[in-house]
N, C-alpha and C. Protein backbone atom coordinates (compact mmCIF):
# COMPACT_ATOMS: atom_id res chain seq x y z
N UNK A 1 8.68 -41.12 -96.11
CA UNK A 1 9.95 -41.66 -96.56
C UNK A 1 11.12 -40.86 -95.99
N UNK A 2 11.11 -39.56 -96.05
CA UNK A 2 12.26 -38.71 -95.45
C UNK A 2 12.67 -38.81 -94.13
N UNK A 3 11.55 -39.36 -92.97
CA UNK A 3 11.78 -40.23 -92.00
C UNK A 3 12.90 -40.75 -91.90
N UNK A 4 12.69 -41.66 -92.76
CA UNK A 4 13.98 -42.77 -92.73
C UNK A 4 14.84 -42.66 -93.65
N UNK A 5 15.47 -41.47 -93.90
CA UNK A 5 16.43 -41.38 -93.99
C UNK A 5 17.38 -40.39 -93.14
N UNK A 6 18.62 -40.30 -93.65
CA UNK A 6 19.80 -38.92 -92.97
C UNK A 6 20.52 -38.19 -94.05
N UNK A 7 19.92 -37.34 -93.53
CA UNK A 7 20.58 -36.32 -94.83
C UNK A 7 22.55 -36.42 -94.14
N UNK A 8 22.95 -36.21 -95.54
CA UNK A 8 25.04 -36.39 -94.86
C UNK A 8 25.36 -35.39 -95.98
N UNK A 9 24.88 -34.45 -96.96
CA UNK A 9 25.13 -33.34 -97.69
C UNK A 9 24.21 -33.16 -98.29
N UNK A 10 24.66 -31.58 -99.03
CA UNK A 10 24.35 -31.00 -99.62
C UNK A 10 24.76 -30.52 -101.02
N UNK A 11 24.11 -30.40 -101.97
CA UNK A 11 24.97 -30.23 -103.34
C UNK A 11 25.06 -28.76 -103.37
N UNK A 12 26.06 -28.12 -103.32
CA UNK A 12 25.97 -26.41 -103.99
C UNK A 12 26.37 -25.71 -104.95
N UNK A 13 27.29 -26.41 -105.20
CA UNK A 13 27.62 -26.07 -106.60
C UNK A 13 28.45 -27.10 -107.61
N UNK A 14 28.82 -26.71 -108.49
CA UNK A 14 29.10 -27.84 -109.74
C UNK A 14 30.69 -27.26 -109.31
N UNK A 15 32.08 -28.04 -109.80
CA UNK A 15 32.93 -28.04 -109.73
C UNK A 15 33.77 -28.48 -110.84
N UNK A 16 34.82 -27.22 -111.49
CA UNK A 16 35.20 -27.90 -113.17
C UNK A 16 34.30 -28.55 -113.67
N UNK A 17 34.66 -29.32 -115.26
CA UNK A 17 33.55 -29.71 -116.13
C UNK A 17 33.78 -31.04 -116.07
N UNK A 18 34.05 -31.46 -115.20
CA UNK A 18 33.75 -33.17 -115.23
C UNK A 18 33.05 -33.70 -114.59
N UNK A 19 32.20 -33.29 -114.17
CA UNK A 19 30.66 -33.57 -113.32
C UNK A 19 31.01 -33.62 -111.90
N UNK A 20 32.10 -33.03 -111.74
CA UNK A 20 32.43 -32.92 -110.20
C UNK A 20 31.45 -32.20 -109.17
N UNK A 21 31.01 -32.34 -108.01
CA UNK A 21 29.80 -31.70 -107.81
C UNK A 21 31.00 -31.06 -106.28
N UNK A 22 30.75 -29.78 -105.29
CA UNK A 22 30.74 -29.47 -104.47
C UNK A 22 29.85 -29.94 -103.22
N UNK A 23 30.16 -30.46 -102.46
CA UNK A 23 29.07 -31.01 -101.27
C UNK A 23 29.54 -30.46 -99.84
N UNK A 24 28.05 -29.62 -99.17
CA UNK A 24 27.77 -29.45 -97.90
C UNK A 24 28.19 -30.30 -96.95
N UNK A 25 28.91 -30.72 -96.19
CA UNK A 25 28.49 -31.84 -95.56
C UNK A 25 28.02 -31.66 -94.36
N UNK A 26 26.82 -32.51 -94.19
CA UNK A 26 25.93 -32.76 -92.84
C UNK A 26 26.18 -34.36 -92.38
N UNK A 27 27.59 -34.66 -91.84
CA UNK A 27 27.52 -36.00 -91.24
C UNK A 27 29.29 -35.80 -91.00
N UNK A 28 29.35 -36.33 -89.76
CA UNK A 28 30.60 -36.45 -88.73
C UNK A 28 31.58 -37.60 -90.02
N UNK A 29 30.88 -38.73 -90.22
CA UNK A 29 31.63 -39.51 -91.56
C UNK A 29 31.86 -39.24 -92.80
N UNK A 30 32.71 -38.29 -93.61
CA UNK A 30 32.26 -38.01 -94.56
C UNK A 30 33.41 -38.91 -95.44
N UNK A 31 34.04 -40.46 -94.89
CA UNK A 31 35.45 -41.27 -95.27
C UNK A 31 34.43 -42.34 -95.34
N UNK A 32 33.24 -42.39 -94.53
CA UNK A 32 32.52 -43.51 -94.36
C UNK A 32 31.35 -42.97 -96.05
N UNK A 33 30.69 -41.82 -95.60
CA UNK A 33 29.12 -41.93 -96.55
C UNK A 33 29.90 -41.80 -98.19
N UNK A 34 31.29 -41.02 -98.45
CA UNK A 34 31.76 -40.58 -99.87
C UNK A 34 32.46 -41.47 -100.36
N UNK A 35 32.89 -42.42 -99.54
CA UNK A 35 34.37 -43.89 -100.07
C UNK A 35 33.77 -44.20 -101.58
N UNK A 36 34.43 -44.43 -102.17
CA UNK A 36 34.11 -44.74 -103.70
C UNK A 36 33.32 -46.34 -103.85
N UNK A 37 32.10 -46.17 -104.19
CA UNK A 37 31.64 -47.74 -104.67
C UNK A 37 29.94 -47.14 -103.49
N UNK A 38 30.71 -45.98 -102.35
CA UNK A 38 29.43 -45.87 -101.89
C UNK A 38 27.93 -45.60 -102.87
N UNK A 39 26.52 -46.22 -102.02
CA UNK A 39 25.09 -45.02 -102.70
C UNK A 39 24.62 -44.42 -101.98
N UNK A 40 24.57 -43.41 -102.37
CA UNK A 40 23.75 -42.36 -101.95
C UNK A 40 22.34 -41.97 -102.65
N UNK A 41 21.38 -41.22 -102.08
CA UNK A 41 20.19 -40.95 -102.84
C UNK A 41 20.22 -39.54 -102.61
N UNK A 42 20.38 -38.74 -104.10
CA UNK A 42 20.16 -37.09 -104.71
C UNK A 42 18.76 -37.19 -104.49
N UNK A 43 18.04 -36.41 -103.30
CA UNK A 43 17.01 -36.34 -103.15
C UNK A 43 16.24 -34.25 -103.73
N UNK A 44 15.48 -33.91 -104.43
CA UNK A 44 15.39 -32.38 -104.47
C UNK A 44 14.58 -32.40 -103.28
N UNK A 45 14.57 -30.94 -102.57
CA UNK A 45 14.24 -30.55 -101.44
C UNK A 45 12.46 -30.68 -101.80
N UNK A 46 12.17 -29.79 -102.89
CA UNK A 46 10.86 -29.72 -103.16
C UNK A 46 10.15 -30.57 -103.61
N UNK A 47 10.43 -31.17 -104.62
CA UNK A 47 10.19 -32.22 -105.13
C UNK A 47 9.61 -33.28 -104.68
N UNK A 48 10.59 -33.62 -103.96
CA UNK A 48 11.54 -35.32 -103.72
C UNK A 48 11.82 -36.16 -104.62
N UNK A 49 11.50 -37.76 -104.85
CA UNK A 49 11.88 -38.23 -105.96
C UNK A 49 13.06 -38.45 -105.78
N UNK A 50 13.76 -39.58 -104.70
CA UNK A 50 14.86 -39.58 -105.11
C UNK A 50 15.93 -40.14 -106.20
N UNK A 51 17.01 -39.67 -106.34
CA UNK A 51 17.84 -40.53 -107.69
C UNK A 51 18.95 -41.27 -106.75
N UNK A 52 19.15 -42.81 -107.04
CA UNK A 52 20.19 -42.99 -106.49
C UNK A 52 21.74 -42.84 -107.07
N UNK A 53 23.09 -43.09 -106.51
CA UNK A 53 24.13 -42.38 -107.50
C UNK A 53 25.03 -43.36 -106.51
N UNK A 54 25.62 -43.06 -107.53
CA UNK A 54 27.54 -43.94 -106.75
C UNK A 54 28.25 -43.34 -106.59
N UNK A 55 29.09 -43.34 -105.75
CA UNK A 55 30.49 -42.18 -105.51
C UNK A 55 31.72 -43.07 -106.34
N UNK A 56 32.08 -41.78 -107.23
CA UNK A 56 33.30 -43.04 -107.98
C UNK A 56 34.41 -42.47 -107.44
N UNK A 57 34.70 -41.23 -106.75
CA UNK A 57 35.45 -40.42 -106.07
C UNK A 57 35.06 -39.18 -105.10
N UNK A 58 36.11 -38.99 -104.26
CA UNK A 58 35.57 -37.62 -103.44
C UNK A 58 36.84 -37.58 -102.64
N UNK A 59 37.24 -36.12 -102.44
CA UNK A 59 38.19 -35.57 -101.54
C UNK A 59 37.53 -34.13 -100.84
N UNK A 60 38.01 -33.81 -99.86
CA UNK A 60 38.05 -32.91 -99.38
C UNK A 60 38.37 -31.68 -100.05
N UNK A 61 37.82 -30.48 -99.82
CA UNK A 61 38.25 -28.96 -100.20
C UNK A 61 37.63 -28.18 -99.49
N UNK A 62 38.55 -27.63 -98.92
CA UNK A 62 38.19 -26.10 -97.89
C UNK A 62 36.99 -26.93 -96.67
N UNK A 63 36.03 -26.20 -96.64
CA UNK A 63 34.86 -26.72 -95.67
C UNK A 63 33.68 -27.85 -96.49
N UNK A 64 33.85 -28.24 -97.92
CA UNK A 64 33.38 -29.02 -98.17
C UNK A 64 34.10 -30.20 -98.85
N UNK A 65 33.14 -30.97 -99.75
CA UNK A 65 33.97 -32.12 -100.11
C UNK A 65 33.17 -32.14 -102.09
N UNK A 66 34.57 -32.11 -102.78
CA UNK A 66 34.12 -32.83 -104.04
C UNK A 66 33.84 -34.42 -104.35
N UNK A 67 32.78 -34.43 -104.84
CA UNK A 67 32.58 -35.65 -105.02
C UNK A 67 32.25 -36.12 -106.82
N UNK A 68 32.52 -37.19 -107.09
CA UNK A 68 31.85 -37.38 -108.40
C UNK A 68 31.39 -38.75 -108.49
N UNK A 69 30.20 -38.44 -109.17
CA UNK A 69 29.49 -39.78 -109.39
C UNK A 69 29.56 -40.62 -110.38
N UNK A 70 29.37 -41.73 -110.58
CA UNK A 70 29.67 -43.15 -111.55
C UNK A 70 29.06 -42.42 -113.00
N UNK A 71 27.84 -42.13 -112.13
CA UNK A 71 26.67 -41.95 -113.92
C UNK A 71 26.30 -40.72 -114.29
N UNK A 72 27.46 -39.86 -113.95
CA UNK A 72 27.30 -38.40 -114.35
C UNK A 72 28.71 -38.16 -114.90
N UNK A 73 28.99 -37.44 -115.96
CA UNK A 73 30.44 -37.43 -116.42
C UNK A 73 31.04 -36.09 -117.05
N UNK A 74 30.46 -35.25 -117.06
CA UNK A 74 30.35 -33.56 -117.06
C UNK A 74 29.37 -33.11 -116.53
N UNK A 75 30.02 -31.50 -116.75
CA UNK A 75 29.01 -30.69 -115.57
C UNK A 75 27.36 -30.23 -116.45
N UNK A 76 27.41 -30.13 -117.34
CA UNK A 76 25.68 -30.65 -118.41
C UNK A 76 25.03 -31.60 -117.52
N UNK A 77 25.65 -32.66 -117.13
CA UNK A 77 24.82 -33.72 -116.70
C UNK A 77 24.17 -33.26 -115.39
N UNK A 78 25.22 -32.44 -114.39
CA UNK A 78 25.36 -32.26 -113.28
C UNK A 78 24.45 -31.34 -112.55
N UNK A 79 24.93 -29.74 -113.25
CA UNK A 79 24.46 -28.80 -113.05
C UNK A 79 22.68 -28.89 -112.07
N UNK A 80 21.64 -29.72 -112.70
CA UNK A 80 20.55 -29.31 -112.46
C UNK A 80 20.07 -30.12 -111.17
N UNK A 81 21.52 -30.53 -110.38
CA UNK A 81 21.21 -30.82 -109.36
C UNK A 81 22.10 -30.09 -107.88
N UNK A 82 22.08 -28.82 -107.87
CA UNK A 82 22.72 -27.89 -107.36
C UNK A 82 21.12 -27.92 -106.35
N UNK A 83 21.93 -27.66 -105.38
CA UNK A 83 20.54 -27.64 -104.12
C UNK A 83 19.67 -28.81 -103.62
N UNK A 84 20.45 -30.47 -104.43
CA UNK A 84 19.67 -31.40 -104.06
C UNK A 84 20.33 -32.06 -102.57
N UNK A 85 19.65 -32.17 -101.83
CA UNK A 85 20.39 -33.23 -100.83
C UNK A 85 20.77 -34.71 -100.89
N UNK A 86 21.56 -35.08 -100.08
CA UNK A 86 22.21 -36.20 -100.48
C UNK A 86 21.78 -37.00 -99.19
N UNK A 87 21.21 -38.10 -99.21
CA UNK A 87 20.62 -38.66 -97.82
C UNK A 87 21.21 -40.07 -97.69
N UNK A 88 20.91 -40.68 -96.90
CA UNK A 88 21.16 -42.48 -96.55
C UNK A 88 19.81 -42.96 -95.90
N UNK A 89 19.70 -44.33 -95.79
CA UNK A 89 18.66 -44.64 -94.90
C UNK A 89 19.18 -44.95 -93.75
N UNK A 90 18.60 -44.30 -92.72
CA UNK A 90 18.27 -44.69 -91.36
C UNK A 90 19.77 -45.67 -90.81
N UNK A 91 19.04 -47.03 -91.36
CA UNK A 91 19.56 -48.30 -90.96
C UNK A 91 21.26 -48.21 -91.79
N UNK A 92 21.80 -47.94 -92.58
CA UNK A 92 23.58 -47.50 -92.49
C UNK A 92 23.83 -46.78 -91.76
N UNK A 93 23.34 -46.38 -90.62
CA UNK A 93 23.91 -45.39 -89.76
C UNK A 93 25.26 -45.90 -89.28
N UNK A 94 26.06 -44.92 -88.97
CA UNK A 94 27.22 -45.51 -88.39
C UNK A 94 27.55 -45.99 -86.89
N UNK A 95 27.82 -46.48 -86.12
CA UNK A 95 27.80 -46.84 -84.73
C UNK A 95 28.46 -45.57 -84.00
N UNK A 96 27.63 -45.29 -83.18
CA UNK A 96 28.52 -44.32 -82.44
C UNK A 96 28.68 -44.84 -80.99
N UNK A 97 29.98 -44.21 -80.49
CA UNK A 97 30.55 -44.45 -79.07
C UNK A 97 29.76 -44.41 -78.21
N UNK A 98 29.95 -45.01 -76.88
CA UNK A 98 28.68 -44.72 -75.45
C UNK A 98 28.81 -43.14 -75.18
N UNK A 99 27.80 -42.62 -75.30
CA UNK A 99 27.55 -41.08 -75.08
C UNK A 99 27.91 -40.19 -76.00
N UNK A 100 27.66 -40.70 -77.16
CA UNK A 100 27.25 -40.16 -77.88
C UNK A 100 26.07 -40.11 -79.22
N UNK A 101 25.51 -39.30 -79.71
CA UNK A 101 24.08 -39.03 -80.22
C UNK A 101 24.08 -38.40 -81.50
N UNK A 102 23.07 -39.27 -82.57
CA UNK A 102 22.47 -38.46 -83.27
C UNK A 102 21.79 -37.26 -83.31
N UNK A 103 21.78 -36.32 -83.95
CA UNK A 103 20.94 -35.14 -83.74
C UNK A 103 19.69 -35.79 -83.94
N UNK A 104 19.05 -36.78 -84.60
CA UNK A 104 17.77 -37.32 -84.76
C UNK A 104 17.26 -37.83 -83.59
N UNK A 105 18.30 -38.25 -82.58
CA UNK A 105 18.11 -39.21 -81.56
C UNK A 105 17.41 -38.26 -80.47
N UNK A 106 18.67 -37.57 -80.47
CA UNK A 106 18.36 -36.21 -79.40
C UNK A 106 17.14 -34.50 -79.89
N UNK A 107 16.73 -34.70 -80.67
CA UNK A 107 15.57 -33.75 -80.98
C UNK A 107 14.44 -34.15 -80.40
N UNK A 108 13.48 -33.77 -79.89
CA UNK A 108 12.17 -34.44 -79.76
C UNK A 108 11.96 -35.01 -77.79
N UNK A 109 13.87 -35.01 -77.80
CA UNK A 109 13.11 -35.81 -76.55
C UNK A 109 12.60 -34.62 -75.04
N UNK A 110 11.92 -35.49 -74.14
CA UNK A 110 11.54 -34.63 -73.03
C UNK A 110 12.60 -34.21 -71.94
N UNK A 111 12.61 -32.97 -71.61
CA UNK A 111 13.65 -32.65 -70.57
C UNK A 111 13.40 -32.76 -68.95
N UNK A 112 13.82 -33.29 -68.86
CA UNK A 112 13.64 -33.37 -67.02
C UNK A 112 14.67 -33.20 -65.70
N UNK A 113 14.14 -32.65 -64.31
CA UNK A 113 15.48 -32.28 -64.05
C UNK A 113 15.60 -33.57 -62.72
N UNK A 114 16.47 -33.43 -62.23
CA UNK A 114 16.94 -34.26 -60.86
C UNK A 114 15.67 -34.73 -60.16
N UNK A 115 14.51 -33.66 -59.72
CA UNK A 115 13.28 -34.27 -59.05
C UNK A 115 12.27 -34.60 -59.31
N UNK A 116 12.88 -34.62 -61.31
CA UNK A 116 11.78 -35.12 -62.22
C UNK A 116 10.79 -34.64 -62.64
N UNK A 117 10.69 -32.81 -62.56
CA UNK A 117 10.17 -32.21 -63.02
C UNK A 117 10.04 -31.85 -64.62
N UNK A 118 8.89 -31.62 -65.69
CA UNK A 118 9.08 -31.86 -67.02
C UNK A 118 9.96 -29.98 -67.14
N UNK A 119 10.68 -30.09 -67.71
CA UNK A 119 11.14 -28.67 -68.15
C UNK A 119 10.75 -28.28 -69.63
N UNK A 120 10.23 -29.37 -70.66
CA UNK A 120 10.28 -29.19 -72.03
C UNK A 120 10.81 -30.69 -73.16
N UNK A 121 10.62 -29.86 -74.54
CA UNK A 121 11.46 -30.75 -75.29
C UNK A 121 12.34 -29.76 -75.75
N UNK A 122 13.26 -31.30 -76.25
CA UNK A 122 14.76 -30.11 -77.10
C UNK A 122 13.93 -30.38 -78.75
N UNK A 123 14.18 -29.17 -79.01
CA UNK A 123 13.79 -28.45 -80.67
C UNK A 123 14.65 -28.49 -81.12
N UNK A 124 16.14 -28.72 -80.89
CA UNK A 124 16.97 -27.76 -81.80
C UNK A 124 18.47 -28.30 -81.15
N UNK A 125 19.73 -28.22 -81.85
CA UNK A 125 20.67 -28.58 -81.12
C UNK A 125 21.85 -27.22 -82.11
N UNK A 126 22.26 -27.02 -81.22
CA UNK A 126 23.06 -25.65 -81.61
C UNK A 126 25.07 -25.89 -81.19
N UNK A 127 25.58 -25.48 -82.22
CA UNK A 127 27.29 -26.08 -82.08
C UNK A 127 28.41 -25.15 -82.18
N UNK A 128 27.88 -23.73 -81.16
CA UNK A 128 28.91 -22.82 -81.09
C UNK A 128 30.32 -23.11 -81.06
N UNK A 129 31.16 -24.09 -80.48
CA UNK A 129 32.18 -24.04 -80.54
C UNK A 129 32.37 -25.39 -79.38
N UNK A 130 33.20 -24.88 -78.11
CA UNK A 130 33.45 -26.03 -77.36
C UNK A 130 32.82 -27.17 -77.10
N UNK A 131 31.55 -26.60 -76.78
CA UNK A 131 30.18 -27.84 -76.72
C UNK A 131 28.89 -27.89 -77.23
N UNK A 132 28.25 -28.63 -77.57
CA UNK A 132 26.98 -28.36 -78.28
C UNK A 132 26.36 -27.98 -77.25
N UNK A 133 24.61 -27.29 -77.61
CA UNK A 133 24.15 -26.75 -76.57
C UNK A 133 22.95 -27.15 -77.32
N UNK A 134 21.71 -27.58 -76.19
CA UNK A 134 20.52 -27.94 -76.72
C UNK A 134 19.63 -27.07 -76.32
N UNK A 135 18.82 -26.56 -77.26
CA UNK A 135 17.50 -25.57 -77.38
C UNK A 135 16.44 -26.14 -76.96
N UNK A 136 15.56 -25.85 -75.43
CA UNK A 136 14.77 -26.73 -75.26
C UNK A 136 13.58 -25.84 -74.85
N UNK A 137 12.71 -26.23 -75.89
CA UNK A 137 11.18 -25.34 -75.79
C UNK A 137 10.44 -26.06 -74.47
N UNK A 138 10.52 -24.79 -73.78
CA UNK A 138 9.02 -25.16 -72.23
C UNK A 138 7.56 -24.19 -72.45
N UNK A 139 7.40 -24.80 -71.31
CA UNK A 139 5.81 -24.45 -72.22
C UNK A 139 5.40 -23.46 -71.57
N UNK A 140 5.09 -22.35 -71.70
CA UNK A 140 4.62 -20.83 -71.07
C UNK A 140 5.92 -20.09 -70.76
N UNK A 141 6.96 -20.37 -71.18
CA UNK A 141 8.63 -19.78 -71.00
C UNK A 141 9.45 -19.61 -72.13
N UNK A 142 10.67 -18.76 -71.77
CA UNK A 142 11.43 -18.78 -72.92
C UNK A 142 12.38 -20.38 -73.02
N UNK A 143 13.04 -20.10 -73.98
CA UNK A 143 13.62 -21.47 -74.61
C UNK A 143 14.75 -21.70 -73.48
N UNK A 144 14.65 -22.51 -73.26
CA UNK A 144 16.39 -22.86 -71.94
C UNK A 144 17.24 -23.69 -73.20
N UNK A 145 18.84 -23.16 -72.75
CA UNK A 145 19.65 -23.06 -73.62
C UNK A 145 20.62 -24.04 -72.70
N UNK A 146 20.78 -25.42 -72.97
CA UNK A 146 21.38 -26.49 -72.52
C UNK A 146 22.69 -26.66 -72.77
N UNK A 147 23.67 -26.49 -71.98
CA UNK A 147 24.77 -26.74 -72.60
C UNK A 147 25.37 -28.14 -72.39
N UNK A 148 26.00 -28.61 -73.45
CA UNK A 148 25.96 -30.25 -73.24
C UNK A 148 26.93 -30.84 -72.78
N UNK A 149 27.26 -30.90 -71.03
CA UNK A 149 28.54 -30.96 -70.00
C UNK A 149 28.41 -32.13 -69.55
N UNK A 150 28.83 -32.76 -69.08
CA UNK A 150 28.82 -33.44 -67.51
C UNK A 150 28.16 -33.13 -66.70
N UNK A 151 28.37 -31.69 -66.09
CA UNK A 151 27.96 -31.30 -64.67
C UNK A 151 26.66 -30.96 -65.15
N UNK A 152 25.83 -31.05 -66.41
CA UNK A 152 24.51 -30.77 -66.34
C UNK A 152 24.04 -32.10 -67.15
N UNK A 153 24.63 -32.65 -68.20
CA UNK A 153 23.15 -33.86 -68.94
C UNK A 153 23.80 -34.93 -67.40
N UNK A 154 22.70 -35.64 -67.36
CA UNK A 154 23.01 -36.52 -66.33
C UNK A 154 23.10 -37.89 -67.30
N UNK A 155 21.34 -37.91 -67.77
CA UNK A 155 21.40 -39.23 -68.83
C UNK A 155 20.68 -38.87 -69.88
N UNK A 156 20.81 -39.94 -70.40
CA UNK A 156 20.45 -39.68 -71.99
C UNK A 156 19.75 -41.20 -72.62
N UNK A 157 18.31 -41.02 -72.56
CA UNK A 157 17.51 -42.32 -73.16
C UNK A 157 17.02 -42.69 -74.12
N UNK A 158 17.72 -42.53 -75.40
CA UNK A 158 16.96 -42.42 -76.37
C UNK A 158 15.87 -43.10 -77.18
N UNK A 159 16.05 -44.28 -76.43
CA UNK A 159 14.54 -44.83 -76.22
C UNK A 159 13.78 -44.82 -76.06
N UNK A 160 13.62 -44.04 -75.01
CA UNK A 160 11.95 -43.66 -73.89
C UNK A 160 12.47 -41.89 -74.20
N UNK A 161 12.79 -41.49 -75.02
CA UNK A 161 12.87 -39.99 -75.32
C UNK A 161 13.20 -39.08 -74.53
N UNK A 162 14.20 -39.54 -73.15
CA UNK A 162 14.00 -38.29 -72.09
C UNK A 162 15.40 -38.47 -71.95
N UNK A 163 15.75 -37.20 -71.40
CA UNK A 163 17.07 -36.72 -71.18
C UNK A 163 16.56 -36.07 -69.35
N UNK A 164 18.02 -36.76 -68.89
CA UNK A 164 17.98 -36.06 -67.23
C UNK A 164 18.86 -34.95 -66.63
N UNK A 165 18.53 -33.93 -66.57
CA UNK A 165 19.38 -32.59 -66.66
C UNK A 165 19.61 -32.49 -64.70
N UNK A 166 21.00 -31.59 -64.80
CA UNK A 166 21.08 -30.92 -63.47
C UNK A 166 20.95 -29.65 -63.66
N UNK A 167 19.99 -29.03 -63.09
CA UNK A 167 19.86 -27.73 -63.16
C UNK A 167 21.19 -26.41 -62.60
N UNK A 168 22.02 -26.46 -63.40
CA UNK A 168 23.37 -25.61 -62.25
C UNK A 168 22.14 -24.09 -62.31
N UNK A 169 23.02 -23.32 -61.65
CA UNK A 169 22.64 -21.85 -60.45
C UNK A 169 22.60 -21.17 -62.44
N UNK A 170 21.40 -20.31 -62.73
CA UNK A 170 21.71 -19.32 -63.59
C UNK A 170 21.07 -20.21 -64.94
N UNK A 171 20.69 -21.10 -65.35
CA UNK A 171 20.30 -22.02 -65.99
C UNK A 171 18.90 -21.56 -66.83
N UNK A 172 18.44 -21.30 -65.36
CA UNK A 172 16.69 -21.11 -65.43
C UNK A 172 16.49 -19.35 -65.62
């Protein structure tokens, strides 16, 4: 089941006593997944079991976002879901622009360069600052550290799982 869904936060802490909850957020939309009337599913990490919930409000604060739900109305109610994630399925995903990617899309796939040699898969996608950079495990080597340009992704298939890299000087 966790498959198909996308995690878009995290709960961390409770906020004042009106069941206001603090949320992580893991998703570029957070106007699209928090709009009031949205559902979401409070999934626990360990557990699972998810609960579904309504957003009856949510704004922004600092690096996260308060949110509060329809069927929770103080923080008693709230509290014992500190650390649950907040997911969607799959299929609400939001549309994204030509060239650009889910982290789900882009994990997993195979790396290859200009003469079609396999270099690996990407494991991992990493977001220091200007550009993301993809972590791509090869096999008897250390990890090559992709940075995600022009002058190096060529294409991107997320269909057939492969990505076409240019190898620049210093790479390897």
């Amino acid at each position: 089941m966790s498959d198909s869904l996308l995690q878009v936060g995290k709960i961390v802490n409770t906020h004042g006593i009106r069941g206001e909850l603090k949320v992580l957020l893991h998703t570029d939309f957070p106007e699209v997944r928090f709009a009031p009337k949205s559902k979401l599913l409070m999934i626990d990490p360990e557990k699972g079991g998810p609960i579904q919930v309504t957003v009856a409000a949510a704004r922004p604060y600092k690096q996260m976002y308060i949110v509060k739900f329809e069927e929770y109305g103080n923080i008693n109610d709230v509290e014992k879901y500190k650390g649950y994630d907040l997911k969607v399925p799959k299929e609400e995903s939001v549309e994204l622009p030509e060239n650009e990617y889910y982290f789900h899309e882009i994990i997993g796939c195979r790396v290859v360069d200009e003469e079609g040699r396999e270099l690996g898969v990407i494991e991992e996608i990493l977001r220091p600052g200007a550009n993301d950079v993809w972590v791509v495990k090869q096999p008897n080597r250390k990890q090559l550290l992709l940075p995600v340009i022009d002058e190096v992704v060529l294409d991107v298939d997320v269909k057939a799982k492969l990505v076409k890299i240019h190898l620049m000087e210093g790479l390897l």
